[in-house]
Structure formats: structure tokens, C-alpha cells
N, C-alpha and C. Protein backbone atom coordinates (compact mmCIF):
# COMPACT_ATOMS: atom_id res chain seq x y z
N UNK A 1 127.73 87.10 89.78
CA UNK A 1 128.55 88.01 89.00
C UNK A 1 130.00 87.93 89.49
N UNK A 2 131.04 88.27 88.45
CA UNK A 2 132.46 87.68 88.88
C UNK A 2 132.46 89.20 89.46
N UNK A 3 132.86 89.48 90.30
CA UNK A 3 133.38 90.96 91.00
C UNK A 3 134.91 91.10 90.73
N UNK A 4 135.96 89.90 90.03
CA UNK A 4 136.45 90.30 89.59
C UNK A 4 136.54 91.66 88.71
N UNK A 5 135.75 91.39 88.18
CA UNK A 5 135.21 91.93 86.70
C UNK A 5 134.86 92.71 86.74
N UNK A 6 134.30 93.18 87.88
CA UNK A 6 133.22 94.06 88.14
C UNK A 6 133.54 95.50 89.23
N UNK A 7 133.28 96.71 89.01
CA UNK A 7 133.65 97.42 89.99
C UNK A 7 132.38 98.69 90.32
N UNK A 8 132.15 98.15 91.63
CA UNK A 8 130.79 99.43 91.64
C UNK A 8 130.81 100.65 92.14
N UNK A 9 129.67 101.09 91.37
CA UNK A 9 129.78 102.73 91.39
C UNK A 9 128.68 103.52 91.97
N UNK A 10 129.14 104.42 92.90
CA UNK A 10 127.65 105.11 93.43
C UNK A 10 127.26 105.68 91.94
N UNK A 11 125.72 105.65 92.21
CA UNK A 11 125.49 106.56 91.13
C UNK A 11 124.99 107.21 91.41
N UNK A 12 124.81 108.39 92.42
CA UNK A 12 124.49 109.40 92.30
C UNK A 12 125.99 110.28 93.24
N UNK A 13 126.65 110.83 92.44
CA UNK A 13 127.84 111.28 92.57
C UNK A 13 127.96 112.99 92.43
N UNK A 14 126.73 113.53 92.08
CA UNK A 14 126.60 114.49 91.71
C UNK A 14 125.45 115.46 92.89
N UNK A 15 126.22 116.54 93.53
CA UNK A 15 125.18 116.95 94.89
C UNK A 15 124.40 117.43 94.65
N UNK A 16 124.33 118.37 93.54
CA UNK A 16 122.89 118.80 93.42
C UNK A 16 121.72 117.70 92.25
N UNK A 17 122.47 116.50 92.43
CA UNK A 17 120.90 115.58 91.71
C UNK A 17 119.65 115.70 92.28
N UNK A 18 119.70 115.21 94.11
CA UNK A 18 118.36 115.38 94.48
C UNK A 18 118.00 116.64 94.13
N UNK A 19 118.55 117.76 94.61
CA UNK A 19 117.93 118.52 94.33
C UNK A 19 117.22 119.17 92.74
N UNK A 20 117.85 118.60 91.76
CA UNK A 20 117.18 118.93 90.49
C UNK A 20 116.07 118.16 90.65
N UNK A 21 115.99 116.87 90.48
CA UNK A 21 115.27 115.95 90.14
C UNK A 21 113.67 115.12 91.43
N UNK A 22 114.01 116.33 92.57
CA UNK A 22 113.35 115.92 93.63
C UNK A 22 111.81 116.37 93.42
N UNK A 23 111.68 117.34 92.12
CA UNK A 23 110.16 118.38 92.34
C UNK A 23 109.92 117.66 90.85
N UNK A 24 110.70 116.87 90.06
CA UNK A 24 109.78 116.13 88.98
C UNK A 24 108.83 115.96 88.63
N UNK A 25 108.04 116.16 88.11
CA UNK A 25 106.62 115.99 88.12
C UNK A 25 106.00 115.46 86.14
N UNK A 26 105.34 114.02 86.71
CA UNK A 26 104.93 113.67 85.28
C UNK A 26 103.78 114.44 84.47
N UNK A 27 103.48 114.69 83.21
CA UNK A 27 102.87 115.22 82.44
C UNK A 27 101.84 114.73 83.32
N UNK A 28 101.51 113.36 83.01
CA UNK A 28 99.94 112.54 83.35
C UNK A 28 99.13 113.09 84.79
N UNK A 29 100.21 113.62 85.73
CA UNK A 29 99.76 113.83 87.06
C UNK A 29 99.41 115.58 86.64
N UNK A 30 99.67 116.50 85.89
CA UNK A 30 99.68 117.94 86.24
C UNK A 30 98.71 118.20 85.12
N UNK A 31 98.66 117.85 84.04
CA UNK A 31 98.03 118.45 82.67
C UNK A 31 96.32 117.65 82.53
N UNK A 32 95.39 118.31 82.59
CA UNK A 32 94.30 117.74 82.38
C UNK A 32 94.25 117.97 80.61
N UNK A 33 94.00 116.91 80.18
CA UNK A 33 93.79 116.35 78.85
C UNK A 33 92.82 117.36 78.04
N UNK A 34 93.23 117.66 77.13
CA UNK A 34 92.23 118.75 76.41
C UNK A 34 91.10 118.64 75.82
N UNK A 35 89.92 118.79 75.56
CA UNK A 35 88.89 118.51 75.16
C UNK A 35 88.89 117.66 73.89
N UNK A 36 88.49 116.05 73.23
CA UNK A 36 89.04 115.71 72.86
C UNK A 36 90.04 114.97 72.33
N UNK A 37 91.50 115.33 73.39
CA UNK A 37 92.53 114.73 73.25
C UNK A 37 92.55 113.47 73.40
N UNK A 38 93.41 112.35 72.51
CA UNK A 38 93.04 111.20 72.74
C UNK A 38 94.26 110.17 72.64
N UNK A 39 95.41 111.03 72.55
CA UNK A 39 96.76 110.62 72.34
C UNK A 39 97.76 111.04 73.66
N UNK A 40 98.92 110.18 74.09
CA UNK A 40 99.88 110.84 74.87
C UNK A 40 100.64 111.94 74.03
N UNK A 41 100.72 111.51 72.89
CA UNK A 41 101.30 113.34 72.27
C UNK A 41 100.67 114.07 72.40
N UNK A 42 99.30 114.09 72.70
CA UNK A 42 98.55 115.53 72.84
C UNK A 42 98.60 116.09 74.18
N UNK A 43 98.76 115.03 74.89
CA UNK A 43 98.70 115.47 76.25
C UNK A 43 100.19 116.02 76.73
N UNK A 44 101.29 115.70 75.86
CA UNK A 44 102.84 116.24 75.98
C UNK A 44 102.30 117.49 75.56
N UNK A 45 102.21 117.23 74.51
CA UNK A 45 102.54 118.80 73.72
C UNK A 45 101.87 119.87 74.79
N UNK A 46 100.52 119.64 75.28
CA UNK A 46 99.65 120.11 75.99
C UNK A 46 100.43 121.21 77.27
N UNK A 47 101.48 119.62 77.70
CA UNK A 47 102.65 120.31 79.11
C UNK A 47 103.39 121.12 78.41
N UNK A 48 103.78 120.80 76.98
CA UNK A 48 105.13 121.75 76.90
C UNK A 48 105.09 123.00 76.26
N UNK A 49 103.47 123.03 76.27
CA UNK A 49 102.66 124.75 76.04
C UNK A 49 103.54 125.67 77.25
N UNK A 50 103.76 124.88 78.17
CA UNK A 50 103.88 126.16 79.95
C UNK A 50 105.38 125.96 79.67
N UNK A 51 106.16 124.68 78.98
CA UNK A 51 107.24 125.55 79.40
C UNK A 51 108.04 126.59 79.14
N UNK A 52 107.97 127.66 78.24
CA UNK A 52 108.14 128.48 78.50
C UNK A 52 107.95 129.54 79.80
N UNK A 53 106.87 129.47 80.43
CA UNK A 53 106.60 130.19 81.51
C UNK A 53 107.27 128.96 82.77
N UNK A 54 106.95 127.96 82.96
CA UNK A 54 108.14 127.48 83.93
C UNK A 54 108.98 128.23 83.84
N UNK A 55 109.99 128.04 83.13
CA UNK A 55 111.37 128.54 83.16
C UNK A 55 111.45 129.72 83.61
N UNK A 56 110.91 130.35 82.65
CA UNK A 56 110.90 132.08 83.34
C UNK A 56 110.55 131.91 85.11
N UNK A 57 109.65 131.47 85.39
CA UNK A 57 109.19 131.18 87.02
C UNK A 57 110.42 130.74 87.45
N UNK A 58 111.04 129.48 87.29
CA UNK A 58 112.09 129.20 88.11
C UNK A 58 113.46 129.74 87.44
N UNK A 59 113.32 130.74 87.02
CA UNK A 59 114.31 131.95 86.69
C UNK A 59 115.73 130.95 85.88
N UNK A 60 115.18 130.43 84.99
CA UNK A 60 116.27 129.48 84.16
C UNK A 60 116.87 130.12 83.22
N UNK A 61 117.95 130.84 82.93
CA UNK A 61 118.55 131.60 81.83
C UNK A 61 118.93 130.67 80.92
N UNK A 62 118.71 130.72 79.64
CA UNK A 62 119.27 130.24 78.17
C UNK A 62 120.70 130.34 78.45
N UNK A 63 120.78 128.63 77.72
CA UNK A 63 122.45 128.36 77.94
C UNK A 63 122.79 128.97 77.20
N UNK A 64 124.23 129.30 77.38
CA UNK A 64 125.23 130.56 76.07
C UNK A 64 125.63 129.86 75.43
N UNK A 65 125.72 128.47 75.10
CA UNK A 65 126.34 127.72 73.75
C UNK A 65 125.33 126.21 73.87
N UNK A 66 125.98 125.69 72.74
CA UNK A 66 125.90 124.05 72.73
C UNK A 66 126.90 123.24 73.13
N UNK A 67 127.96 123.50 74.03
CA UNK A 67 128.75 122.44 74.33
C UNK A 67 128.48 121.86 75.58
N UNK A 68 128.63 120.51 75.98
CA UNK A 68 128.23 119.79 76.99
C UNK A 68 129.24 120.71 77.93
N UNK A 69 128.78 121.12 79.14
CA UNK A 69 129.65 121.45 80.52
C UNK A 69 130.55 120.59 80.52
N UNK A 70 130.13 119.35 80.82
CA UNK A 70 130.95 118.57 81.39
C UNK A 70 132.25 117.55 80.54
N UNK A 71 131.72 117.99 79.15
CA UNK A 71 132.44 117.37 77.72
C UNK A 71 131.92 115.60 78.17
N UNK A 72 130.73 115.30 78.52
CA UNK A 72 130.93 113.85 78.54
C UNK A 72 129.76 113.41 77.48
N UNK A 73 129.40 112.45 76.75
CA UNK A 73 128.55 111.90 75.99
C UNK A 73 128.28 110.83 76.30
N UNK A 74 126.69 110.30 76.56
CA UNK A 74 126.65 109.04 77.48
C UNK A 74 125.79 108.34 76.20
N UNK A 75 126.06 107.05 75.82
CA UNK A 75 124.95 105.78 75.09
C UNK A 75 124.57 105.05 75.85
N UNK A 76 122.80 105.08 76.19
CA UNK A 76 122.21 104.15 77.34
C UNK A 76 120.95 103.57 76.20
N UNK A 77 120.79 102.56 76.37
CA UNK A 77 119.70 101.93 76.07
C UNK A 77 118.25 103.07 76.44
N UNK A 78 117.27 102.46 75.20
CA UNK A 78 116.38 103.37 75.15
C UNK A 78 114.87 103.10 76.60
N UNK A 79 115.41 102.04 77.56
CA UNK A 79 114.77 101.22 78.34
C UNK A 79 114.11 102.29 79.35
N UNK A 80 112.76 102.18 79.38
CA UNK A 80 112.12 103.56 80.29
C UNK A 80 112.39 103.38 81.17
N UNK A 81 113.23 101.96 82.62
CA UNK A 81 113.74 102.13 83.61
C UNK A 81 114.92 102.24 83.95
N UNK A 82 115.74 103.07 82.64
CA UNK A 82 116.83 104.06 83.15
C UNK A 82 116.53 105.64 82.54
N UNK A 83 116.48 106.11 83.67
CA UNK A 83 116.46 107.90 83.67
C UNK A 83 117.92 108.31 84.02
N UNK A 84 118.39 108.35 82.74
CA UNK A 84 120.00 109.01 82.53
C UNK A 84 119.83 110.05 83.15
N UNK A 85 119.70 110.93 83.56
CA UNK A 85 119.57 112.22 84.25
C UNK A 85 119.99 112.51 85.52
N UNK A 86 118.39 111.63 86.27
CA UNK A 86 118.68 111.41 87.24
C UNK A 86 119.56 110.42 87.83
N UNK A 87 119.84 109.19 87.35
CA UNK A 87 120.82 108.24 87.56
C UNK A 87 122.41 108.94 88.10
N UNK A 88 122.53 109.81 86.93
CA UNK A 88 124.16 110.58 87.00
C UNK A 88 124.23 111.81 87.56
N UNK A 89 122.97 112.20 88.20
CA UNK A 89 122.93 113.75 88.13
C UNK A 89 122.86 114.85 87.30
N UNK A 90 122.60 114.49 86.48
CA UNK A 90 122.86 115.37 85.19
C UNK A 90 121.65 116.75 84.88
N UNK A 91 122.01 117.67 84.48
CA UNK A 91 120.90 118.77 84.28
C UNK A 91 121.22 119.09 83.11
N UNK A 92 120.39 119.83 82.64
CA UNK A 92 120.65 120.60 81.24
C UNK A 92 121.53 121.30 80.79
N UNK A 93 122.06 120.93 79.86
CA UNK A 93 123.38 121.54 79.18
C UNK A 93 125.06 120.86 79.88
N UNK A 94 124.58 119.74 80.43
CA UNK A 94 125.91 119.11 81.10
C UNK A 94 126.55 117.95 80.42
N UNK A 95 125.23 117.12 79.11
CA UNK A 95 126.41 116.14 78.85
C UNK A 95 125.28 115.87 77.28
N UNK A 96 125.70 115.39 76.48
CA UNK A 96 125.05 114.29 75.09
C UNK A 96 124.57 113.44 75.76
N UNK A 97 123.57 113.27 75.25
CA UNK A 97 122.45 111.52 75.67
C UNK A 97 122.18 111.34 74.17
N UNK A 98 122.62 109.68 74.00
CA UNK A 98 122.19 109.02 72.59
C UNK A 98 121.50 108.07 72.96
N UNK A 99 120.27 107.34 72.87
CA UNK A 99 119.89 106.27 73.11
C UNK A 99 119.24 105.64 71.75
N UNK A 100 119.16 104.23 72.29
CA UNK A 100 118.81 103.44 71.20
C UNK A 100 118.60 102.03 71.81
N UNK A 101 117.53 101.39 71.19
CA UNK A 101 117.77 100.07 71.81
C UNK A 101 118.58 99.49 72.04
N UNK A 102 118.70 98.99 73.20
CA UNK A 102 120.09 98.30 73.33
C UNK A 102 121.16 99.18 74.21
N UNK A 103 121.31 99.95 74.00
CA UNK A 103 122.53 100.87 73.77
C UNK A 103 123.38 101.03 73.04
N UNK A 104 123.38 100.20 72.03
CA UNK A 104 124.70 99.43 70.84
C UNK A 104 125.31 100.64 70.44
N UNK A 105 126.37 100.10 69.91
CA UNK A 105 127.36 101.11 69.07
C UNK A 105 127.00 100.88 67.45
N UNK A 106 126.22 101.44 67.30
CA UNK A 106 125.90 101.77 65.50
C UNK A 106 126.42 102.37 64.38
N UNK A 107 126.64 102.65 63.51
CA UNK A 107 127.02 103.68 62.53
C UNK A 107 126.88 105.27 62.64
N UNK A 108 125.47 105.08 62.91
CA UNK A 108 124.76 106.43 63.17
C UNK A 108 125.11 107.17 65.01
N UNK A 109 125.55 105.91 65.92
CA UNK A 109 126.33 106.95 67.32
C UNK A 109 127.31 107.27 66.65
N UNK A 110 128.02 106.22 66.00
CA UNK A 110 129.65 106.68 65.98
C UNK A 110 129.52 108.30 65.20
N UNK A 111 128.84 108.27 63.75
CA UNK A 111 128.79 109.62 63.51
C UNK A 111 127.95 110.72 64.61
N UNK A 112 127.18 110.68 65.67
CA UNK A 112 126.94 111.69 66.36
C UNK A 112 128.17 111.81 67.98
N UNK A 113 128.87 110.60 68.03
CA UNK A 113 129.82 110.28 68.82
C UNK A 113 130.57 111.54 68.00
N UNK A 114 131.76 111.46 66.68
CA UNK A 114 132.42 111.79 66.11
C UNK A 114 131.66 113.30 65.94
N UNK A 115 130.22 113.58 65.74
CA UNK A 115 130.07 114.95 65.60
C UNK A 115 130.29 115.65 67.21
N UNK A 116 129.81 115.12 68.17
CA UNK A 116 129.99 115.48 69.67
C UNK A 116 131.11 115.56 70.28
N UNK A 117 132.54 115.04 69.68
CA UNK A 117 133.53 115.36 70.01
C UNK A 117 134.80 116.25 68.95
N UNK A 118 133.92 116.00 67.64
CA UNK A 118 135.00 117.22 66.90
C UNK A 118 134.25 118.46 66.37
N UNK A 119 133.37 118.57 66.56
CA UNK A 119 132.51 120.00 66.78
C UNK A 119 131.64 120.31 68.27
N UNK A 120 131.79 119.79 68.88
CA UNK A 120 131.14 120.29 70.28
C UNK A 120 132.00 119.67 71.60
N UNK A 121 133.12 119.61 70.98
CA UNK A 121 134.25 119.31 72.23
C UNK A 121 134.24 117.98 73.38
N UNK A 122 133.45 117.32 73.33
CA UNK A 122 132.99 116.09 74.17
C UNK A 122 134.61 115.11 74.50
N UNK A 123 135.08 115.02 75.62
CA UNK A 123 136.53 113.77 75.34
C UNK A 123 136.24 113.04 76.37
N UNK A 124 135.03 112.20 76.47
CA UNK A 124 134.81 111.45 77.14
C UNK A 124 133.38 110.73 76.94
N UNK A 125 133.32 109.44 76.88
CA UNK A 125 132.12 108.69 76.43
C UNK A 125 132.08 107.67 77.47
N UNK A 126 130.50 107.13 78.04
CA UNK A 126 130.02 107.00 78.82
C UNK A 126 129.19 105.72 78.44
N UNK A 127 129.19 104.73 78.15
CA UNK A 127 128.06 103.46 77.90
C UNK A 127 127.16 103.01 79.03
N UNK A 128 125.85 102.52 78.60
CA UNK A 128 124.89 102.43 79.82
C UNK A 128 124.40 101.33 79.75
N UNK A 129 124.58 99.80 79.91
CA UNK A 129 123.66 98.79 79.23
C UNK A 129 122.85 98.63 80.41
N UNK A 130 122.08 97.44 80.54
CA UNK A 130 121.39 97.11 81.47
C UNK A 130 121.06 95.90 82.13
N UNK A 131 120.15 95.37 83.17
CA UNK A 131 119.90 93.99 83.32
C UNK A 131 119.04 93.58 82.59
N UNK A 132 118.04 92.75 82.05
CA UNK A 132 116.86 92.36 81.53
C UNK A 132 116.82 92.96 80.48
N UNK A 133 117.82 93.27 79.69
CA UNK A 133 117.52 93.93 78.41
C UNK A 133 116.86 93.08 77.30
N UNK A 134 115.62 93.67 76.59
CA UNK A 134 115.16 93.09 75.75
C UNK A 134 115.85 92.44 74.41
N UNK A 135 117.23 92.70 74.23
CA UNK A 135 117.74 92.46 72.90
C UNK A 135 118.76 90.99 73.37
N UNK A 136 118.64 90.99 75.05
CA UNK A 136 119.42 89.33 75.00
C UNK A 136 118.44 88.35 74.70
N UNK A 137 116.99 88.91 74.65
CA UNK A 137 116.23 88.01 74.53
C UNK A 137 115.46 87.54 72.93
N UNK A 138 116.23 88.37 71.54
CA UNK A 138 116.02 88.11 70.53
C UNK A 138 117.50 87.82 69.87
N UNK A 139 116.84 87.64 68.77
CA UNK A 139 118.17 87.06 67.78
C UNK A 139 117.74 87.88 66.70
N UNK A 140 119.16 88.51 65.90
CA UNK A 140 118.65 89.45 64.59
C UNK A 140 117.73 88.46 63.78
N UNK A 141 118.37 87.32 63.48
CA UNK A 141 117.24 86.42 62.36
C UNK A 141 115.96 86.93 62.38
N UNK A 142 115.49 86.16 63.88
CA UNK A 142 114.82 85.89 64.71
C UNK A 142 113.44 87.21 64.30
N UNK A 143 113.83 88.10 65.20
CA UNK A 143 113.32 89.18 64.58
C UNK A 143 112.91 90.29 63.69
N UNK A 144 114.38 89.81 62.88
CA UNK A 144 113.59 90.15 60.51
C UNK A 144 112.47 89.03 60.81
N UNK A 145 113.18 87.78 60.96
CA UNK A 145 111.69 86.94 60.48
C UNK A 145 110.11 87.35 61.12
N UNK A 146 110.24 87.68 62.38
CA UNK A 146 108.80 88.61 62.63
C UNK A 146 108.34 89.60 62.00
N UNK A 147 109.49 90.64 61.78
CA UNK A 147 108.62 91.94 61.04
C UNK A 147 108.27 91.53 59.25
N UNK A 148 108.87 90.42 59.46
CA UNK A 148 108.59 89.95 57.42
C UNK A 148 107.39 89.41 57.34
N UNK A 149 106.70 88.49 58.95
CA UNK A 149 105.67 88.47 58.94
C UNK A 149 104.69 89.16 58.42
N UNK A 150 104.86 89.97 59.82
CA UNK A 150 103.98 91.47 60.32
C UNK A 150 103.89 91.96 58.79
N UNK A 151 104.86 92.78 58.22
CA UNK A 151 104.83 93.63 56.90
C UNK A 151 104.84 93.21 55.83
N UNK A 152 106.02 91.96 56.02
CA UNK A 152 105.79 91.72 54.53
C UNK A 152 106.99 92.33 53.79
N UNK A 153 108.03 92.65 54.50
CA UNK A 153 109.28 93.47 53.92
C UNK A 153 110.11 93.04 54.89
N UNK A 154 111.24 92.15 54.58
CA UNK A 154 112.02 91.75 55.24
C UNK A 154 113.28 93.17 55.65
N UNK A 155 113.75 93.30 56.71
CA UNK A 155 114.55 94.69 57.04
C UNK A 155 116.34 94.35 56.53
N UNK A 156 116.97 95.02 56.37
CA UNK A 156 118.20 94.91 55.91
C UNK A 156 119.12 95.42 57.24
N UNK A 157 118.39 96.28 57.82
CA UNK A 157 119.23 96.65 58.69
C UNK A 157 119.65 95.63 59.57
N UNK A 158 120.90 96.08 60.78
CA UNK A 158 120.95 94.76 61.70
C UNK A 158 120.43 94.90 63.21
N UNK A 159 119.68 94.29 63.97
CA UNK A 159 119.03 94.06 64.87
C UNK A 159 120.17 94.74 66.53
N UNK A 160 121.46 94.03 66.17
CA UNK A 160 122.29 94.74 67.69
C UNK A 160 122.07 93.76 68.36
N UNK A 161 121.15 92.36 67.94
CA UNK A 161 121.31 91.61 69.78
C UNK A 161 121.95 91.51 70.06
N UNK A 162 122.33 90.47 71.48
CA UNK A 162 123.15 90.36 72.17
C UNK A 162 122.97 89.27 73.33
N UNK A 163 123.67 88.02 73.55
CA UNK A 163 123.28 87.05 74.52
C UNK A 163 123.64 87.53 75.83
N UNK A 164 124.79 88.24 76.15
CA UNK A 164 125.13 88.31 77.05
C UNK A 164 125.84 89.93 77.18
N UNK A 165 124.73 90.59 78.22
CA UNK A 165 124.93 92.23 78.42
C UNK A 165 126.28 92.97 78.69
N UNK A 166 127.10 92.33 79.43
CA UNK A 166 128.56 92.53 79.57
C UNK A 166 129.23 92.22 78.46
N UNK A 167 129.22 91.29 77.99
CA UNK A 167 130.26 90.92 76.76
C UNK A 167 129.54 91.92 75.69
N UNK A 168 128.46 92.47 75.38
CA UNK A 168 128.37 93.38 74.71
C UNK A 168 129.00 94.88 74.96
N UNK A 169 128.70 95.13 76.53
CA UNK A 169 129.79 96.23 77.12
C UNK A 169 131.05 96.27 76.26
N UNK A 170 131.50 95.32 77.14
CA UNK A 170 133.65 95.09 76.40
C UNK A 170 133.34 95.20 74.88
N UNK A 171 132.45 94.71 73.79
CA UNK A 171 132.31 94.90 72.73
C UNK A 171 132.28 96.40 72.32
N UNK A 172 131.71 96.41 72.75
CA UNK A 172 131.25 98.15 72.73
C UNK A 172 132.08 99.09 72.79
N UNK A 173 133.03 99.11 74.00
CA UNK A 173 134.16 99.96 74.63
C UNK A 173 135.18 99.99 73.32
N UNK A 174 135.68 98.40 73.43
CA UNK A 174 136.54 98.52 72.09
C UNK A 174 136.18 98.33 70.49
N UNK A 175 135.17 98.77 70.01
CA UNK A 175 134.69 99.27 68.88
C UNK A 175 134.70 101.22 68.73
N UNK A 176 134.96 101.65 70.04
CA UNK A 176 134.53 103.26 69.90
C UNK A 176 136.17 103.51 70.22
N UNK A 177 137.27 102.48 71.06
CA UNK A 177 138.48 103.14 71.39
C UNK A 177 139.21 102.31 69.96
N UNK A 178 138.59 101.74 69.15
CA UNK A 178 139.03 101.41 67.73
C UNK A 178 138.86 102.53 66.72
N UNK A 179 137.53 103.26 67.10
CA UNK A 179 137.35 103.96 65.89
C UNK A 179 137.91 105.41 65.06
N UNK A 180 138.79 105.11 63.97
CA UNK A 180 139.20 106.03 63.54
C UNK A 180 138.51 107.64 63.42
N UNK A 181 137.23 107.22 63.90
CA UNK A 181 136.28 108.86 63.84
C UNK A 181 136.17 109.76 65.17
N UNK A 182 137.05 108.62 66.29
CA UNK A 182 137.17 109.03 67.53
C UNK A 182 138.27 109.18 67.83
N UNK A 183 138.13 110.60 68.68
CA UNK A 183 140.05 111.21 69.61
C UNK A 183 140.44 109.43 69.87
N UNK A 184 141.58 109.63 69.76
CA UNK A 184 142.43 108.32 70.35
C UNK A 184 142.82 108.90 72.03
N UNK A 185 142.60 109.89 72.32
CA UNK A 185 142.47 110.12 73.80
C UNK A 185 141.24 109.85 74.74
N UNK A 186 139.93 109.81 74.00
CA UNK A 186 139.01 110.02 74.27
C UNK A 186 139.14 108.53 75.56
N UNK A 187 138.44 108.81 76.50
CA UNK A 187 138.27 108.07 77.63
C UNK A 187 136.43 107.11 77.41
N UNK A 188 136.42 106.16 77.53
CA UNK A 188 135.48 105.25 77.45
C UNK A 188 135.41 104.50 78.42
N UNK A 189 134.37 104.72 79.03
CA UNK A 189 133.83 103.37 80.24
C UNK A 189 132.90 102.83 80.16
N UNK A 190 132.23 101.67 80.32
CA UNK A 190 131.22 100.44 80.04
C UNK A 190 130.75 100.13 81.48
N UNK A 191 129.06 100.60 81.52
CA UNK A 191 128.40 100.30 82.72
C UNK A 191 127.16 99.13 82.39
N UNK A 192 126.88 98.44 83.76
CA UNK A 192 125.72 97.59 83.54
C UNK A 192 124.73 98.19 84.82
N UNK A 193 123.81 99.20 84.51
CA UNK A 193 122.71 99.39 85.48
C UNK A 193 121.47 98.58 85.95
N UNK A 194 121.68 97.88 86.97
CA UNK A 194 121.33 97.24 87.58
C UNK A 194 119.98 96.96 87.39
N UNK A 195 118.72 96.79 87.20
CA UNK A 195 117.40 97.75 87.33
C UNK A 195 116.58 96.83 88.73
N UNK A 196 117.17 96.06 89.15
CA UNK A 196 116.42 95.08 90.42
C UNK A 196 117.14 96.44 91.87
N UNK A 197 118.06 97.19 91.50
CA UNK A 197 118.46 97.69 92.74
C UNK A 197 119.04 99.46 92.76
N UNK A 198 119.05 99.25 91.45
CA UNK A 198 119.02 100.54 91.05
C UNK A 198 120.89 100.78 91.12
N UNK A 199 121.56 100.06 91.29
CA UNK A 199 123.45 99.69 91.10
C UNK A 199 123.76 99.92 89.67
N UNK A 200 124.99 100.88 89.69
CA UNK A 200 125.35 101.08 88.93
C UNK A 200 126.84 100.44 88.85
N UNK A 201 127.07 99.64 88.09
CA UNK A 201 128.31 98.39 87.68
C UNK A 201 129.03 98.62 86.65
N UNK A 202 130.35 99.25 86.75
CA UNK A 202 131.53 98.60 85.78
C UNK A 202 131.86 97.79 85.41
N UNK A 203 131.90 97.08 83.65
CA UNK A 203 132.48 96.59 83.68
C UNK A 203 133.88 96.20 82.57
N UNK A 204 134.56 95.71 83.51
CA UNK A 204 135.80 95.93 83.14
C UNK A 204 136.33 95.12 82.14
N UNK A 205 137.54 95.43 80.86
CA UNK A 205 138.11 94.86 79.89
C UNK A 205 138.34 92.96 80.45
């Protein structure tokens, strides 16, 4: 990697992360499966019967609005080995999370980008790509031509690949500090999270 290019970042910058994120506990380990049940949605829904009474237990008061604390809005790939949360420190009611394969910049962020910063105050956006991302490893063609297989309905939409995870970053950055639906103040940074080391990487224009 050119380290020119590149500038690294602790990522956990935030003091009380361990402590949010240290008593975690997965559905699969706490909830015995209900008579029946034969789906992981049943067994979610199952956990998120208690939370209401969690909360009350660990004395969690209802946030007083919808605006992010921190005004930041982060786009990370939808990849189950990044936990935006814990990665940044983040707790509830502190920032927007959009994910999507990839992380790409779509039609549909830019309008929840553009709703998150001119109705819920957000002036700062956050990109998350990754190493081993699955979308350097297809081609849009590539993949209509599978699901036209599979279904039988070729898709119109567009796929987002990408050969190379950084040059999609810089793509990215300046498509959202282009976009007329976004503050022209708004601050944008482009990360590549590591997933062999758990590094969190800038990278730069």
C-alpha cells in the first residue's frame, strides 16, 4: 500500500466504546428458540420481546429527538465483519448508519444523505469501504447475467462494482462533495477498514 496515500487512524477514538460494547451479547448465545421456531427471525424477534425491559433495567431514558449527537452520517458496506458501532464507538442516538453493499454512493444515500443533513442537521459524512470486498470481485454485466439465469428477469438496476476499493473511495468522496443535494460545507472522509487487522485507513484524494 502507497502510505503516501494513506493515513492511519486509531479506531477506537471514543472512551466510552469498550465500555458500551464490552457486555454485548448475541441473540444465539441468550434466547432459547421457541417451541417450533425454525427461522433466525424468530429467534430475533424472540430477543427483542425483553427489550423493552432491558432498557428499563439498565435505566436507558428515550432520546428527546432524532438528531444525530454528533451530526455525523457514516456509509459502510453491508459486510458482517464491520460493526460500525463498535469500530467508532458509537452508541445510540450519536450518528446515521446507511449501509449497502459495497458501501457505494447511490441515488437512494444521496437522498437519505440530503434528508440527514437538511432535516436532521448531519454536516459531516463518513465512508467505510473495506478489504476483500465482494463487489471487486464481480462485474455489473457479470452479475445481471447470473440473476437472468437464476430468474429469468434481467435487472435494470446497476450493480456498484468496483476493481479497486480505494479508487472507489476517491470516487465516492467526490461524487457526495459534487452533489448539489449536499451542504457544500459538509466535510467528507473516505476510509478502507482493514478486516485482516482490524486498521482503520484513510484514504486520501
Amino acid at each position: 500500500m502507497d502510505t503516501d496515500d494513506h493515513t492511519a487512524v486509531d479506531p477506537v477514538a471514543d472512551v466510552h466504546a469498550d465500555d458500551v460494547h464490552a457486555d454485548t451479547v448475541r441473540p444465539a448465545d441468550t434466547v432459547s428458540p421457541v417451541s417450533g421456531a425454525a427461522t433466525a427471525t424468530e429467534l430475533l424477534l424472540s430477543y427483542a420481546a425483553g427489550h423493552p425491559a432491558r432498557r428499563r433495567e439498565a435505566g436507558l431514558p428515550a432520546l428527546p429527538g432524532a438528531r444525530p449527537r454528533l451530526g455525523v452520517a457514516v456509509v459502510a458496506c453491508m459486510d458482517v465483519r464491520i460493526q460500525v458501532e463498535a469500530l467508532l464507538g458509537l452508541v445510540e442516538g450519536d450518528a446515521h448508519i446507511l449501509r449497502n453493499a459495497g458501501g457505494v454512493i447511490t441515488p437512494d444515500v444521496v437522498r437519505s444523505l440530503a434528508v440527514s443533513q437538511h432535516v436532521l442537521g448531519t454536516t459531516e459524512i463518513i465512508l467505510l469501504h473495506h478489504t476483500g470486498c465482494g463487489l471487486e470481485r464481480i462485474t455489473d454485466d457479470g452479475f445481471r447475467d447470473q440473476l437472468e439465469c437464476k430468474t429469468g428477469v434481467r435487472p435494470e438496476w446497476a450493480v456498484y462494482s468496483f476493481p479497486d476499493v480505494e479508487e472507489d473511495v476517491r470516487k465516492s468522496v467526490r461524487v457526495l462533495r459534487s452533489s448539489p443535494f449536499l451542504q457544500s460545507t459538509t466535510s467528507v472522509r473516505g476510509f478502507v477498514y482493514q478486516v485482516e487487522t482490524g486498521a482503520l485507513v484513510e484514504v486520501l484524494p
